[in-house]
Each structure stands twice: as C-alpha cells, then as structure tokens.
Protein backbone atom coordinates (compact mmCIF):
# COMPACT_ATOMS: atom_id res chain seq x y z
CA UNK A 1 11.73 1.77 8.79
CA UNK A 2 8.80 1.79 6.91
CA UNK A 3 7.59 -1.70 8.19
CA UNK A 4 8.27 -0.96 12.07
CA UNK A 5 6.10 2.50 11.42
CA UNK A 6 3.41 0.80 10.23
CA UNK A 7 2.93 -1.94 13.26
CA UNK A 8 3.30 0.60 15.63
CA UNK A 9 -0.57 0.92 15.69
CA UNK A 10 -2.73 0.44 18.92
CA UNK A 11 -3.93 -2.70 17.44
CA UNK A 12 -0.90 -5.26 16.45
CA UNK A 13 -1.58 -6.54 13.04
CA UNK A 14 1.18 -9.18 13.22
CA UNK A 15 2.68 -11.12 15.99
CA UNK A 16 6.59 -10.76 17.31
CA UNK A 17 7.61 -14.27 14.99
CA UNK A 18 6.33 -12.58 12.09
CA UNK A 19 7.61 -9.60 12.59
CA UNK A 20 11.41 -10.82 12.74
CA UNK A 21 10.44 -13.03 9.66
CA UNK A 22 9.69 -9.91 7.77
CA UNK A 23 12.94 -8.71 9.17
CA UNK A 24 14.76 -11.88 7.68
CA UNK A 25 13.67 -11.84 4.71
CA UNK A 26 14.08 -7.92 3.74
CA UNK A 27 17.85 -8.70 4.95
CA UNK A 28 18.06 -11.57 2.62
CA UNK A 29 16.57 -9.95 -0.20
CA UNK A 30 19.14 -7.14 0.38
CA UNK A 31 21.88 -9.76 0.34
CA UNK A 32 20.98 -10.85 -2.22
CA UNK A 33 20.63 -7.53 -4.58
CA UNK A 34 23.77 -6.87 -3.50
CA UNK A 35 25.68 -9.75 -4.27
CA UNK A 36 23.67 -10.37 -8.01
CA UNK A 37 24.46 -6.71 -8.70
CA UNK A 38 28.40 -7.12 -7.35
CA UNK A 39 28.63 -10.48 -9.54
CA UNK A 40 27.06 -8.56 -12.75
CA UNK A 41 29.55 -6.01 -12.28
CA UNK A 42 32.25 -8.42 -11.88
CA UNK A 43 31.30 -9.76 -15.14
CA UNK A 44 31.24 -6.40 -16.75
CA UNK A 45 27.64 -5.63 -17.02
CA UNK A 46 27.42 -3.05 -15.03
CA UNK A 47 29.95 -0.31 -14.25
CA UNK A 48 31.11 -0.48 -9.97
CA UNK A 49 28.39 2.40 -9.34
CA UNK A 50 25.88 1.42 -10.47
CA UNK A 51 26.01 -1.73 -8.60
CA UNK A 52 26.76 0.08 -5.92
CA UNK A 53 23.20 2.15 -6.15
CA UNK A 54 21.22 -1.44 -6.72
CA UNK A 55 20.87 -2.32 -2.82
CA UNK A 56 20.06 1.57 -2.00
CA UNK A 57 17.19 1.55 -4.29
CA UNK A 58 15.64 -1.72 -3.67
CA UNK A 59 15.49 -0.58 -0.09
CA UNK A 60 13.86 2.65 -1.29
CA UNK A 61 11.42 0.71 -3.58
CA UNK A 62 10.59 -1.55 -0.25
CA UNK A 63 10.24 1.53 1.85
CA UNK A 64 8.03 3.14 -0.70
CA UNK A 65 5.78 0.48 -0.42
CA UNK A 66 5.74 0.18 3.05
CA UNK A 67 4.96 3.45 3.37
CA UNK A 68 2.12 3.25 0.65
CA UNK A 69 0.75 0.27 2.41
CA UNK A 70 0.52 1.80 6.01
C-alpha cells in the first residue's frame, strides 16, 4: 500500500513495467517468508504461530519502509 501511495505523485517516478516488477517481487518475497517460516516450523523450530506472524511482519517491515521512503 505503501509503494502505490508513494507513486501517486504528479510526477511518475517509475514507469507501469516497473511498477508491476515491484509488485512481483514483494509477492515473491512474501512467498517465500511464508513458506521458509512454514518449513522451520515443520521442522520444529518454531512453534505454528509464530510462523504464522513471519509473513505479517515482513509486510509491515516493507510497508514501514515504504512509508519512510515516500
């Protein structure tokens, strides 16, 4: 949410492609907290909530920073 605030500025910093490749990649890296923290709890490292919080605050980390940044 954070991102699409921050290009909605008179002047577009970053073209339509990049824009959806930002988009890509915050899904992957969501993905992909999710399914290292799922597998570490799997394995016992972690108890089921806990992994369950891991994708919630990486997006709040990312939206921290996006918000920082704009």
């Amino acid at each position: 949410m954070g991102l699409t605030l921050g290009m909605l500025r008179p002047r577009r910093r970053m073209p339509l492609a990049g824009a959806v490749a930002v988009g890509i990649a915050l899904t992957m890296v969501l993905w992909a907290a999710s399914v290292i923290a799922h597998a570490i709890s799997l394995g016992g490292g972690l108890s089921p909530w806990t992994a369950g919080a891991i994708p919630g605050l990486v997006s709040t980390l990312i939206a921290v920073a996006a918000f920082r940044r704009g």
